[in-house]
N, C-alpha and C. Protein backbone atom coordinates (compact mmCIF):
# COMPACT_ATOMS: atom_id res chain seq x y z
N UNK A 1 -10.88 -6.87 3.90
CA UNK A 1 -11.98 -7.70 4.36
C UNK A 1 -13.12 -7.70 3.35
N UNK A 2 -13.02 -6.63 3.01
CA UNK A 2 -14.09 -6.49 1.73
C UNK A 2 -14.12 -7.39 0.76
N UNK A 3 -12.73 -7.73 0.08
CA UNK A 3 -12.93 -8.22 -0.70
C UNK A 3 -12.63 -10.08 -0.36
N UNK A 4 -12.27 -10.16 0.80
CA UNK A 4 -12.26 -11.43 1.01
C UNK A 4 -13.73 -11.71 1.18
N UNK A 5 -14.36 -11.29 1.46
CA UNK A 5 -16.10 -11.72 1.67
C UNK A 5 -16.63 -11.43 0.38
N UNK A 6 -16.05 -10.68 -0.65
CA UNK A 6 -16.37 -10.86 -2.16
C UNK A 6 -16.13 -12.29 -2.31
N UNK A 7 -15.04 -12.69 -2.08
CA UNK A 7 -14.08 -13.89 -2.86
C UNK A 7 -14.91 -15.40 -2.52
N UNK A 8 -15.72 -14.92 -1.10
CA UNK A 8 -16.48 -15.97 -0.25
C UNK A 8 -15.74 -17.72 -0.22
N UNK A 9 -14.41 -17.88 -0.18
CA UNK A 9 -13.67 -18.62 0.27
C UNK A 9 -13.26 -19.35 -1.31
N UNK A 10 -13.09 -18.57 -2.34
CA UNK A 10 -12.37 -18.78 -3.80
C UNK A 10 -10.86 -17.75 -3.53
N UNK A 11 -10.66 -17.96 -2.57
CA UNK A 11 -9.03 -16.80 -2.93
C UNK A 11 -8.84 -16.87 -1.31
N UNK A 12 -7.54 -16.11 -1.17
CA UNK A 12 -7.11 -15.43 0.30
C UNK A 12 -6.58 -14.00 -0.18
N UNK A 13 -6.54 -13.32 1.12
CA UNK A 13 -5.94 -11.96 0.84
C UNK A 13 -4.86 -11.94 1.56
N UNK A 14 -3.75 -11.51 1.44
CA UNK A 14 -2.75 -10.69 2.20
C UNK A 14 -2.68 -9.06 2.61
N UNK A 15 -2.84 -8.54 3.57
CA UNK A 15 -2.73 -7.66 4.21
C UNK A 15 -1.75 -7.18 5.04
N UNK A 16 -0.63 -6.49 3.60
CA UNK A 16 0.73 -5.91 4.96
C UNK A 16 0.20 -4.20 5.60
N UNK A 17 0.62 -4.62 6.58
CA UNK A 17 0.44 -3.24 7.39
C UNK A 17 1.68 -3.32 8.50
N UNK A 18 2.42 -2.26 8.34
CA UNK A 18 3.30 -2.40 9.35
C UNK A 18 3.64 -1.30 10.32
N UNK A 19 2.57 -0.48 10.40
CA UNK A 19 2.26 0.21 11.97
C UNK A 19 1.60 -1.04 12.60
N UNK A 20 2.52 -0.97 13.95
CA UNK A 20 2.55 -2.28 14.89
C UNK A 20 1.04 -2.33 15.50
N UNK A 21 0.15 -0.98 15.77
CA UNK A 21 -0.91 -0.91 16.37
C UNK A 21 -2.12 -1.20 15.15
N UNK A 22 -2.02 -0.43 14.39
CA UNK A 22 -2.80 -0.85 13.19
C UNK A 22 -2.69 -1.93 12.72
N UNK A 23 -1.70 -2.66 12.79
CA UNK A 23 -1.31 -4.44 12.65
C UNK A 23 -2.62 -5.11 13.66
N UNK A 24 -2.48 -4.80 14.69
CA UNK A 24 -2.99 -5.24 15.62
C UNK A 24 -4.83 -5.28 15.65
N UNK A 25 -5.11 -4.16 15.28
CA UNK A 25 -6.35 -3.71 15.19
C UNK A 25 -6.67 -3.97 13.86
N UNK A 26 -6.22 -4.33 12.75
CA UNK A 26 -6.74 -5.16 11.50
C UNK A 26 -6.84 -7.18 12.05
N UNK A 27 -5.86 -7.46 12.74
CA UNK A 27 -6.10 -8.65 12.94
C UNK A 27 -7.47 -8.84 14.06
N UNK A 28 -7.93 -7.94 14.61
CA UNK A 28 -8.56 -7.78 15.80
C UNK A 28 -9.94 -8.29 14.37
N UNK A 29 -10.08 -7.12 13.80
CA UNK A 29 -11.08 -7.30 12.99
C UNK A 29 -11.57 -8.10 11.84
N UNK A 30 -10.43 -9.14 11.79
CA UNK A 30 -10.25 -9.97 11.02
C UNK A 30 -11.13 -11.57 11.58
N UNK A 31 -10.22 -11.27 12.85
CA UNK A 31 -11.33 -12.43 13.50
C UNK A 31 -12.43 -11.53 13.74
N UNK A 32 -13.16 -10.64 14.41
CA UNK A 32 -14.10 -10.89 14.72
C UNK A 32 -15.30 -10.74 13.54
N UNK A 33 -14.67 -10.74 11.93
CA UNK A 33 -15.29 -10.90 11.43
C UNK A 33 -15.13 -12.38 10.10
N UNK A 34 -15.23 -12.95 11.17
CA UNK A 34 -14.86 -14.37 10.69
C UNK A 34 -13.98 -14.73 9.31
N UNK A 35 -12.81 -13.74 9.28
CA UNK A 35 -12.34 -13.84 7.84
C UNK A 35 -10.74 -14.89 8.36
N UNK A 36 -10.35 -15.09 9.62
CA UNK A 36 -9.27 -15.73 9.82
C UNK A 36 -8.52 -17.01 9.02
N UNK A 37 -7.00 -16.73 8.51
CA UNK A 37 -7.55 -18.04 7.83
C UNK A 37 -7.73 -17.42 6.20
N UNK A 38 -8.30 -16.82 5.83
CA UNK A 38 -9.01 -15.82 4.47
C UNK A 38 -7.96 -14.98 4.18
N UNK A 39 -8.12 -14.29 5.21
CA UNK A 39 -7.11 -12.51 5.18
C UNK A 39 -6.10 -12.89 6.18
N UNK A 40 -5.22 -12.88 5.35
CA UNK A 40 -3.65 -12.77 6.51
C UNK A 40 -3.01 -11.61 6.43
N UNK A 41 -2.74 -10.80 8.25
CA UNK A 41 -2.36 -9.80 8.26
C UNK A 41 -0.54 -10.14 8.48
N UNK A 42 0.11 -9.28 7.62
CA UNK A 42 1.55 -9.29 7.73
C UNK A 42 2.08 -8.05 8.08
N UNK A 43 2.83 -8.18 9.09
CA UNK A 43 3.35 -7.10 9.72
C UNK A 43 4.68 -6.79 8.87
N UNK A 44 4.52 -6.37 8.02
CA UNK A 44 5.75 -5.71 6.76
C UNK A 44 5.45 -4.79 6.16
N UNK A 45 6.95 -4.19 5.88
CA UNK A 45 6.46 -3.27 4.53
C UNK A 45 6.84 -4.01 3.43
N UNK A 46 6.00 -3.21 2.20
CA UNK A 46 6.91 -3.81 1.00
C UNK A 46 7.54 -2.94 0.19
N UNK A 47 8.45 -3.16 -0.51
CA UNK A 47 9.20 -2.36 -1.04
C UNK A 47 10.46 -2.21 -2.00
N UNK A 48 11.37 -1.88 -2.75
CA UNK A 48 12.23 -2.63 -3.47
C UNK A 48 13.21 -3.92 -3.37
N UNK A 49 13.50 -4.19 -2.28
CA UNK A 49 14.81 -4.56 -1.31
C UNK A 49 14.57 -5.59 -0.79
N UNK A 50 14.61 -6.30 -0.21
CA UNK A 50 14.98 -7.30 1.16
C UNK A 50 15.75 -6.55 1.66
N UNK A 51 15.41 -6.12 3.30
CA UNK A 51 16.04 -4.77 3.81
C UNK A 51 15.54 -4.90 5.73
N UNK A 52 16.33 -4.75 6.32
CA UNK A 52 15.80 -4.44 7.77
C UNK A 52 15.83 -2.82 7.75
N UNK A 53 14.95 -2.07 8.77
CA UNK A 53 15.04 -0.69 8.34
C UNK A 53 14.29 -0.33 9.22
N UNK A 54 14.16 1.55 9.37
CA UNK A 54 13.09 1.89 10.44
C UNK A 54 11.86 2.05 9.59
N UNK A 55 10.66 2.03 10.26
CA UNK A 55 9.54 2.49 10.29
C UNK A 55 9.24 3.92 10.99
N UNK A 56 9.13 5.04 10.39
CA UNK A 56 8.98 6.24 11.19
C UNK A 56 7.33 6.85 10.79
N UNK A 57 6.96 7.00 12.56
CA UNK A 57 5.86 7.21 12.42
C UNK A 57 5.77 8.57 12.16
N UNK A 58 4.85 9.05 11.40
CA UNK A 58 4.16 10.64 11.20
C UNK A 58 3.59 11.38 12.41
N UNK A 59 4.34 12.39 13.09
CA UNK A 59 3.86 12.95 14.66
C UNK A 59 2.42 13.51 13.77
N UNK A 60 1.77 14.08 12.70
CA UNK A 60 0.36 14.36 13.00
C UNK A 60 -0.77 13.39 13.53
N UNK A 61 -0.43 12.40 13.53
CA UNK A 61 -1.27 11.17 13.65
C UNK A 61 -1.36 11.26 15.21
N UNK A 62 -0.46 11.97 15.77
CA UNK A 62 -0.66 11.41 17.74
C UNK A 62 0.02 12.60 18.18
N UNK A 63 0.09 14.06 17.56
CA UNK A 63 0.43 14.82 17.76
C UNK A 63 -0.71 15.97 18.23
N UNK A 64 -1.49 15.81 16.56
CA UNK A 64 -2.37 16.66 16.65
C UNK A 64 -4.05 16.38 16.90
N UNK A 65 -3.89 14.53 15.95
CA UNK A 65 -4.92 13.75 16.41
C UNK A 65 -5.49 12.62 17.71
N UNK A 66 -4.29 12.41 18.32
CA UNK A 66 -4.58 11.54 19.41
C UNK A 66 -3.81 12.50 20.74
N UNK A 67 -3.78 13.79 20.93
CA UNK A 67 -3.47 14.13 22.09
C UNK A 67 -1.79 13.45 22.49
N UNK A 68 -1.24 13.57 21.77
CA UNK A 68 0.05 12.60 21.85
C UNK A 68 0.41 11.70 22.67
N UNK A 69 -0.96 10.42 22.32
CA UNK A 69 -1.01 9.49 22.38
C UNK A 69 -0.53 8.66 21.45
N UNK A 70 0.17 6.99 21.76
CA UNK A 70 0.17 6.13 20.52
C UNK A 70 -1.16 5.33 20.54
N UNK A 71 -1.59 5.46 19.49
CA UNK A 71 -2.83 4.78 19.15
C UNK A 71 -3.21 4.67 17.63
N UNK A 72 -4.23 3.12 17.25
CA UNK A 72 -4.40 2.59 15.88
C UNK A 72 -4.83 3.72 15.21
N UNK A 73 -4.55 3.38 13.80
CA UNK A 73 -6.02 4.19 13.01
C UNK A 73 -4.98 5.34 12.45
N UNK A 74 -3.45 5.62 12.58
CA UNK A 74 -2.69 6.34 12.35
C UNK A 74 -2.40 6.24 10.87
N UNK A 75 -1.75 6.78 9.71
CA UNK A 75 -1.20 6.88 8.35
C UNK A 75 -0.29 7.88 8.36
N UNK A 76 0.41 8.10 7.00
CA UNK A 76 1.17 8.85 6.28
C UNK A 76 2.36 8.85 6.94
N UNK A 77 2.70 7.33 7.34
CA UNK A 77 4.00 7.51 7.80
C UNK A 77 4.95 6.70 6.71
N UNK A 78 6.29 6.41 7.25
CA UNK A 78 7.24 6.30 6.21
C UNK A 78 8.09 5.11 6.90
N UNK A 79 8.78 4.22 5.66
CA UNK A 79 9.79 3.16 5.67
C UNK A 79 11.31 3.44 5.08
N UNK A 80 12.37 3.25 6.00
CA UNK A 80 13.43 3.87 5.52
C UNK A 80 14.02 5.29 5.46
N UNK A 81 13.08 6.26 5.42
CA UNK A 81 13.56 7.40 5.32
C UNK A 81 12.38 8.26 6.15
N UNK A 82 12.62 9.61 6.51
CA UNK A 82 11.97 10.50 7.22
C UNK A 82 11.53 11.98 6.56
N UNK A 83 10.59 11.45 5.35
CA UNK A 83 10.10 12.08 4.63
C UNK A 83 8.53 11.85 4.53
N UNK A 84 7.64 12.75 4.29
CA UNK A 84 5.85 11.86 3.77
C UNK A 84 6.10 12.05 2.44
N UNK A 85 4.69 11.92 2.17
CA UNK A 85 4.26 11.13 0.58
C UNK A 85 4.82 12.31 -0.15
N UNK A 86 4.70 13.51 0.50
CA UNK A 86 4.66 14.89 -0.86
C UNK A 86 6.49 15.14 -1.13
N UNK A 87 7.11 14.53 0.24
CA UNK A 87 8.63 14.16 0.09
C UNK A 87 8.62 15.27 0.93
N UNK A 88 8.15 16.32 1.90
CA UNK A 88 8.53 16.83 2.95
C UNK A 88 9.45 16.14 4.06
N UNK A 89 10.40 16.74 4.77
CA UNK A 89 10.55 16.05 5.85
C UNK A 89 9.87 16.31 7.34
N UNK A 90 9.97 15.21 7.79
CA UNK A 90 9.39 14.97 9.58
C UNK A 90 10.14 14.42 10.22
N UNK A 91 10.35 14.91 11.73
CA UNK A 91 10.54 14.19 12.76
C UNK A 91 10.01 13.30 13.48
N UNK A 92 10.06 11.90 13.14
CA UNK A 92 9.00 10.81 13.55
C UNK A 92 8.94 10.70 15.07
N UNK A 93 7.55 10.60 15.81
CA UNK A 93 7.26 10.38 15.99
C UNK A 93 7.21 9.19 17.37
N UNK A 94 7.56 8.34 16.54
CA UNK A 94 8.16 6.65 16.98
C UNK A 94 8.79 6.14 15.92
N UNK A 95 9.73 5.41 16.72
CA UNK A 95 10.37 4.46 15.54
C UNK A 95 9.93 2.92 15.68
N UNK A 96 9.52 2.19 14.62
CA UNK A 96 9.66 0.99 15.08
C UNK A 96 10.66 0.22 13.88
N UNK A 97 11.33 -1.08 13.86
CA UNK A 97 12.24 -1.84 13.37
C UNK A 97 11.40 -2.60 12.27
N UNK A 98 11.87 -2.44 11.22
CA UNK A 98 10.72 -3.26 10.24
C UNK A 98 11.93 -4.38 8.77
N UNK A 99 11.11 -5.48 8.89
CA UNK A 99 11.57 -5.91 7.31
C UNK A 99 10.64 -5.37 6.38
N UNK A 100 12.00 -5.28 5.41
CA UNK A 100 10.81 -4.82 4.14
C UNK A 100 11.08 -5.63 3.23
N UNK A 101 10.33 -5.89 2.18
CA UNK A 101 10.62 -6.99 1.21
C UNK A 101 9.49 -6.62 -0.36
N UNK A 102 10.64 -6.97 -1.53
CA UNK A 102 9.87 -6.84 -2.28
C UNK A 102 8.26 -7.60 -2.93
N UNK A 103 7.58 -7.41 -3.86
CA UNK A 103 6.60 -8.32 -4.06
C UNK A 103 6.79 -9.37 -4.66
N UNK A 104 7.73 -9.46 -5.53
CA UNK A 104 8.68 -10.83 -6.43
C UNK A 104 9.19 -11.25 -5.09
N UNK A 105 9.96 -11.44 -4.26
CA UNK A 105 9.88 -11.89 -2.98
C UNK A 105 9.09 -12.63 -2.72
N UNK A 106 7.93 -11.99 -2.27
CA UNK A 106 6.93 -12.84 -1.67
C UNK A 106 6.57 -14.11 -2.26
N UNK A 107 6.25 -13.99 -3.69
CA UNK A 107 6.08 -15.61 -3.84
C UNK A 107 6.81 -16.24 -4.98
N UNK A 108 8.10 -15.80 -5.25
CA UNK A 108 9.36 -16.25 -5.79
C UNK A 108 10.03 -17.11 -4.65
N UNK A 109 10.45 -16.11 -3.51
CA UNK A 109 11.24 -17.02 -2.72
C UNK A 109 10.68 -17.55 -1.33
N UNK A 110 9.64 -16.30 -1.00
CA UNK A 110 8.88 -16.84 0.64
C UNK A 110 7.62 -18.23 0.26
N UNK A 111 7.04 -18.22 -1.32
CA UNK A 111 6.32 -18.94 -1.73
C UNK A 111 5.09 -18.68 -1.36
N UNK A 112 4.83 -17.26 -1.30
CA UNK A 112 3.39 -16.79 -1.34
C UNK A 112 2.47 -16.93 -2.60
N UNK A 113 1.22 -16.90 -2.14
CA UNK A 113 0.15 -17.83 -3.25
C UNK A 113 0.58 -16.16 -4.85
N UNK A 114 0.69 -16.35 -6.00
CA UNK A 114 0.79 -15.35 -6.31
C UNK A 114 -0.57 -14.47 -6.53
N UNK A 115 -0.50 -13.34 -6.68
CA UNK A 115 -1.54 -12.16 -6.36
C UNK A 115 -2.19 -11.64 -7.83
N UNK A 116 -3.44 -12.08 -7.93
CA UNK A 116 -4.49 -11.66 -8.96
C UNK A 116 -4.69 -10.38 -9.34
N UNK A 117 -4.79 -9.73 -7.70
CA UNK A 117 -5.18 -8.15 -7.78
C UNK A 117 -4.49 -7.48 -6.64
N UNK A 118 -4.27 -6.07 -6.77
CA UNK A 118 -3.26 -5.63 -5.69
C UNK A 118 -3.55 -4.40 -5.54
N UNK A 119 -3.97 -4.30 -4.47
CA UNK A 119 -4.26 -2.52 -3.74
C UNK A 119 -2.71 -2.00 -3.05
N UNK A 120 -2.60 -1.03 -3.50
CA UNK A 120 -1.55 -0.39 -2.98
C UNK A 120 -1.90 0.87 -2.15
N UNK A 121 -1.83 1.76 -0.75
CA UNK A 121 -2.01 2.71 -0.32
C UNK A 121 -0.78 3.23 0.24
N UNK A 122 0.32 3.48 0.18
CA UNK A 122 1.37 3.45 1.02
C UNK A 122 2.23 4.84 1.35
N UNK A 123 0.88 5.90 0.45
CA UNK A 123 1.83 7.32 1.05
C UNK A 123 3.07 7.81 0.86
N UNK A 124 3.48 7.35 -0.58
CA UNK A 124 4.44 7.57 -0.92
C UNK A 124 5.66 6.49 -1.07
N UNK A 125 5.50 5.82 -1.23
CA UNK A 125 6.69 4.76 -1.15
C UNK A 125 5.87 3.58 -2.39
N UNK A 126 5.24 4.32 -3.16
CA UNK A 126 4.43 3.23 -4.33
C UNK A 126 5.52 3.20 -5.05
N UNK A 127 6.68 4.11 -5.89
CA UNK A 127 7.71 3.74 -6.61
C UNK A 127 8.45 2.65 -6.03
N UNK A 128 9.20 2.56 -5.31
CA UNK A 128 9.46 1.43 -4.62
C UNK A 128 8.94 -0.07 -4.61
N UNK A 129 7.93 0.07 -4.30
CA UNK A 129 6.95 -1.01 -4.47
C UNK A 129 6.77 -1.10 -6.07
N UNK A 130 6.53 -0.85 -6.70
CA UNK A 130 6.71 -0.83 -8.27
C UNK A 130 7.97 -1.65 -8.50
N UNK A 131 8.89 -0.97 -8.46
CA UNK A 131 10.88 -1.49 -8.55
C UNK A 131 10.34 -3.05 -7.95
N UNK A 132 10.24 -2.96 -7.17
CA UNK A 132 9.88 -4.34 -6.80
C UNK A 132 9.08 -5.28 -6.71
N UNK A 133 8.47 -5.20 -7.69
CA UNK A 133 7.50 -5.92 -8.61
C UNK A 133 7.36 -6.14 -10.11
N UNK A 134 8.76 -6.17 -10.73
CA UNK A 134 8.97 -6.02 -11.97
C UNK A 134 8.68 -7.31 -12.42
N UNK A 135 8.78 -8.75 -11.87
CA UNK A 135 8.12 -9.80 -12.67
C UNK A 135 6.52 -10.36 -12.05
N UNK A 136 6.42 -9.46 -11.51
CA UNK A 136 5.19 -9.75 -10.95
C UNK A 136 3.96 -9.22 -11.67
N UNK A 137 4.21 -7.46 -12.08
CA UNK A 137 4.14 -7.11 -13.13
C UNK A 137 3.49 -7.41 -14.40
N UNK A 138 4.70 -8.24 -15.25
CA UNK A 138 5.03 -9.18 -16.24
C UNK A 138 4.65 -9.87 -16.61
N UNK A 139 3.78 -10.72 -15.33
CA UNK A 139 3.04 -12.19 -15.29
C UNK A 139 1.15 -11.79 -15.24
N UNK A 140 1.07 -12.57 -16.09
CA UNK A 140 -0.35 -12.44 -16.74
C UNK A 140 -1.57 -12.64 -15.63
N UNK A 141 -0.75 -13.68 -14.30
CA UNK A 141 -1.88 -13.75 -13.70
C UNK A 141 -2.59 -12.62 -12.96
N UNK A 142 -1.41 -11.86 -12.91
CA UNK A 142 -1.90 -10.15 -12.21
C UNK A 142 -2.84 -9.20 -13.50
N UNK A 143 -3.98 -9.51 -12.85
CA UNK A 143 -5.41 -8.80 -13.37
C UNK A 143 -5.41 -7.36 -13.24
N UNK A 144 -4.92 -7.03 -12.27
CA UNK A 144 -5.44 -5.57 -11.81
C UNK A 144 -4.78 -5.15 -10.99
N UNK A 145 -4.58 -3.51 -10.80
CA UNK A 145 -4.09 -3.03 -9.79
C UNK A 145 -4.66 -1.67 -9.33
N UNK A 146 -4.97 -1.25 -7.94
CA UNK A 146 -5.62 -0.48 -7.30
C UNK A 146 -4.12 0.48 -6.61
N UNK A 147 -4.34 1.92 -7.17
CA UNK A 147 -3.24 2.59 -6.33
C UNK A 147 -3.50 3.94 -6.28
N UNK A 148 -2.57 4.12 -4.97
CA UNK A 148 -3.20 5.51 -4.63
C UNK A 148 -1.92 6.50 -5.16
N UNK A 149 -1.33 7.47 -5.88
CA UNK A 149 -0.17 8.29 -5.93
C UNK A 149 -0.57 9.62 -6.21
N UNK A 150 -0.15 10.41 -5.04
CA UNK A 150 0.79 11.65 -5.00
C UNK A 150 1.05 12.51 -6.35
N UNK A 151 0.40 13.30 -6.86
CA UNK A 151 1.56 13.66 -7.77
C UNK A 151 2.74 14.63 -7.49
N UNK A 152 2.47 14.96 -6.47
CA UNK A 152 3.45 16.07 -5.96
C UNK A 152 4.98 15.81 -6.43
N UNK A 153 5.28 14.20 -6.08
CA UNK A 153 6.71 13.97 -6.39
C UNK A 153 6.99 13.80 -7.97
N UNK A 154 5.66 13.68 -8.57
CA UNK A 154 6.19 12.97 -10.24
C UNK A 154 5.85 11.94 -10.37
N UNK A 155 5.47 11.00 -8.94
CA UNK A 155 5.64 9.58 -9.29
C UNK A 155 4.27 9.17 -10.29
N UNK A 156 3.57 9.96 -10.47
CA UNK A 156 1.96 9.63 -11.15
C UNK A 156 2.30 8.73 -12.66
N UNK A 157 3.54 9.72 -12.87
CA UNK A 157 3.53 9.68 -14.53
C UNK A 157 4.69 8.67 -15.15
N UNK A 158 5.36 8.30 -13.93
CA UNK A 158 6.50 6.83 -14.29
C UNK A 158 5.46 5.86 -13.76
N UNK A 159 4.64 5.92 -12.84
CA UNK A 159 3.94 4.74 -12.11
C UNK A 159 3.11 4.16 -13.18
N UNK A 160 2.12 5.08 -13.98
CA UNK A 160 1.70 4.80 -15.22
C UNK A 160 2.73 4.67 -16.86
N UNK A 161 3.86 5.04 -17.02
CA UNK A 161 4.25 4.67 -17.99
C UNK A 161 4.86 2.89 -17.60
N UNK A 162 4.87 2.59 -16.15
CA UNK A 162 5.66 1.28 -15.97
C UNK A 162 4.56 0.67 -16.55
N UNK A 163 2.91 0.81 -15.88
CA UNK A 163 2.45 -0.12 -15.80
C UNK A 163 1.85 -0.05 -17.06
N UNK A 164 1.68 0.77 -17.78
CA UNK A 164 1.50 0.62 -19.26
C UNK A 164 2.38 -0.56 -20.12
N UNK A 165 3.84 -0.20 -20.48
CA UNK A 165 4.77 -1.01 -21.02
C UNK A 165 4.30 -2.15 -20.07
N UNK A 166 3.82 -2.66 -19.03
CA UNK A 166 3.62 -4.04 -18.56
C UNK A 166 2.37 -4.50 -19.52
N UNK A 167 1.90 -3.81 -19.72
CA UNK A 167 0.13 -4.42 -20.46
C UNK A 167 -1.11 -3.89 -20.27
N UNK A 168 -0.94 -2.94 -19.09
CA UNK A 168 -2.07 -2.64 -18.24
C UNK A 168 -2.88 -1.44 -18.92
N UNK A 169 -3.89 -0.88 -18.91
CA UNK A 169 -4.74 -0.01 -18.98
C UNK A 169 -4.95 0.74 -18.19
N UNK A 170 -5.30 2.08 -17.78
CA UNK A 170 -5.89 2.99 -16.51
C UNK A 170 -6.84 3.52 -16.88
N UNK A 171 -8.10 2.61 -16.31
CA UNK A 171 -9.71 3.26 -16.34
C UNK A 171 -9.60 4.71 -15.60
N UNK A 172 -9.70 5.56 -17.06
CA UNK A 172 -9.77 7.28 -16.35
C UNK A 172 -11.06 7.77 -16.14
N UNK A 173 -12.24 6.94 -15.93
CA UNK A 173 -13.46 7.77 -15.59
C UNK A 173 -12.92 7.40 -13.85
N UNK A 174 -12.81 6.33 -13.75
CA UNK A 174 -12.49 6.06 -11.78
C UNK A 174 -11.44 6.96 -11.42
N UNK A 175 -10.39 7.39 -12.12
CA UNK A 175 -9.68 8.11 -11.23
C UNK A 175 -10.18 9.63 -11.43
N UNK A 176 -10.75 9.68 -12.39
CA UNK A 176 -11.17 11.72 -12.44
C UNK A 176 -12.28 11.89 -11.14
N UNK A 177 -13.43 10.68 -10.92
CA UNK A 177 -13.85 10.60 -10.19
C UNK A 177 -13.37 10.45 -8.22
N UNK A 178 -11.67 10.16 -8.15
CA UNK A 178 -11.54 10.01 -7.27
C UNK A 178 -10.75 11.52 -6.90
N UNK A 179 -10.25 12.33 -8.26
CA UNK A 179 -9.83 13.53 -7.75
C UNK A 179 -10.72 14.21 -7.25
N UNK A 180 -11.92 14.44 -7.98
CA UNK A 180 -12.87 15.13 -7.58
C UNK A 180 -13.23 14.56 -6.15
N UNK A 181 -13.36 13.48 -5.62
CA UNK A 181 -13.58 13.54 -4.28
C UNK A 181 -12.65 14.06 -3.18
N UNK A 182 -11.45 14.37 -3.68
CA UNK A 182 -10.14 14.92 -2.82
C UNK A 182 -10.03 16.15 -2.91
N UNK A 183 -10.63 16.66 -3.71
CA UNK A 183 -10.63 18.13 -3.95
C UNK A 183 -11.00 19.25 -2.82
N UNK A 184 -10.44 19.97 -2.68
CA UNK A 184 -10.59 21.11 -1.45
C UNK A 184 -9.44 20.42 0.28
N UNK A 185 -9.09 19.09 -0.22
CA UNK A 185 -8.79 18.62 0.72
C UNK A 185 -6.93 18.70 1.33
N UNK A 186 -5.90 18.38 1.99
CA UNK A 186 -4.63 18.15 2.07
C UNK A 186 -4.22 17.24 0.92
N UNK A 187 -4.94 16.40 0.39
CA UNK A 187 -4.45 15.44 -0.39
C UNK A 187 -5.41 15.23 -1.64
N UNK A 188 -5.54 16.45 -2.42
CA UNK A 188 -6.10 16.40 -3.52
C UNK A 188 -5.07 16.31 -4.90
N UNK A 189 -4.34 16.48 -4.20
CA UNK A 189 -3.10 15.50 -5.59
C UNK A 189 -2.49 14.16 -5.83
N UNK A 190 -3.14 13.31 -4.29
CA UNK A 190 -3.46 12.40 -4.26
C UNK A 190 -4.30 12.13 -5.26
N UNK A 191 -4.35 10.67 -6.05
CA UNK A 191 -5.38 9.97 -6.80
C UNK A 191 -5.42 9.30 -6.68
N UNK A 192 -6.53 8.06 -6.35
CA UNK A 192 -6.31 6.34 -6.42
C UNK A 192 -6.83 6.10 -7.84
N UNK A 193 -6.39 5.12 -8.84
CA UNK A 193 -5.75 5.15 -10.12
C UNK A 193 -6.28 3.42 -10.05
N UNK A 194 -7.37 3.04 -10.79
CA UNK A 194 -6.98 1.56 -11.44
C UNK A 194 -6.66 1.16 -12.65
N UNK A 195 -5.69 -0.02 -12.65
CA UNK A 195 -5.33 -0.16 -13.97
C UNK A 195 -5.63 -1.84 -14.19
N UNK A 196 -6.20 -2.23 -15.15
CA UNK A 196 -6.71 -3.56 -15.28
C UNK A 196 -5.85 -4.06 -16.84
N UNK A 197 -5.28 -5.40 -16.85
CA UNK A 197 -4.19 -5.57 -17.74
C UNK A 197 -5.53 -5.90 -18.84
N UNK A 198 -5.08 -5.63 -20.59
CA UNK A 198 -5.65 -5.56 -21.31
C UNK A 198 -5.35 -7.21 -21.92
N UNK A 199 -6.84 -7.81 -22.20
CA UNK A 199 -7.17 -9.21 -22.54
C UNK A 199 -6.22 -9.38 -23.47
């Protein structure tokens, strides 16, 4: 939403989210903040494949935080497999039924507008999403990219050699700055990482 009210009606955003409640409660806030229309929420994941698959939710989210309740506002859950971001395994939670689809997908064959700039948060499943975005990548009109990775699994250091060989740059004062804010925390090996393709 943020940045669609940057864009002030020069762009649209896409917004996949595919926890069904958090789906719900982003579109909630979408209208009531007059972005409808602007920001389209898509109930998908994305990911290497064109793929039907589960969605498994993370039991800390409604285990330890909602009184084991289902309710919005949940993360660190997983597509396809029953692992989190650090590659531990879990017993989900809930399951829900999800398509997943890559980002060359989207506007190769579904004919989505193609994407300038791209935030990624996905808790582990950013390699994936990478794999499946190899001409998307490639293509010059993609300015920038916003991502959050883990290093726990490794993925820090292929995620940046891809997007290097693509063209891209990684402004390292923003990400030293974002370790340091994770620090002392569960997810201080987490980093969100931008990389802006070089003119």
């Amino acid at each position: 939403m943020f940045a669609a009210k940057r864009l002030e009606g020069r762009g649209k955003v896409y917004a996949f989210e595919p926890e069904a409640l958090n789906h719900a409660k982003l579109s909630k806030n979408i209208h009531l903040n007059g972005l409808s229309g602007m920001v389209v929420p898509c109930c998908l994941a994305l990911t290497d494949t064109l793929c039907f698959d589960t969605f498994n939710l993370h039991p800390n989210n409604f285990e330890e935080m909602a009184g084991g309740q289902l309710v919005p506002g949940s993360a660190l859950h997983s597509f396809g497999v029953e692992n989190d971001y650090s590659g531990k395994s879990f017993r989900p939670f809930h399951r829900q039924g999800m398509v997943g689809a890559p980002l060359d997908y989207l506007w190769k064959e579904w004919r989505l507008e193609f994407p300038n700039h791209i935030k990624i948060d996905v808790d582990g499943l950013e390699e994936k999403i990478i794999n499946g975005a190899s001409k998307t990548l490639e293509d010059c009109r993609l300015k920038s990219m916003l991502i959050e990775i883990s290093a726990k699994k490794g993925g820090a250091d292929s995620i940046d050699r891809r997007l290097t060989h693509a063209g891209f740059t990684q402004l390292k004062d923003f990400t030293a700055h974002s370790r340091e804010q994770l620090k002392g925390t569960p997810f201080e090996d987490s980093v969100n990482c931008i990389f802006v393709r070089e003119s």
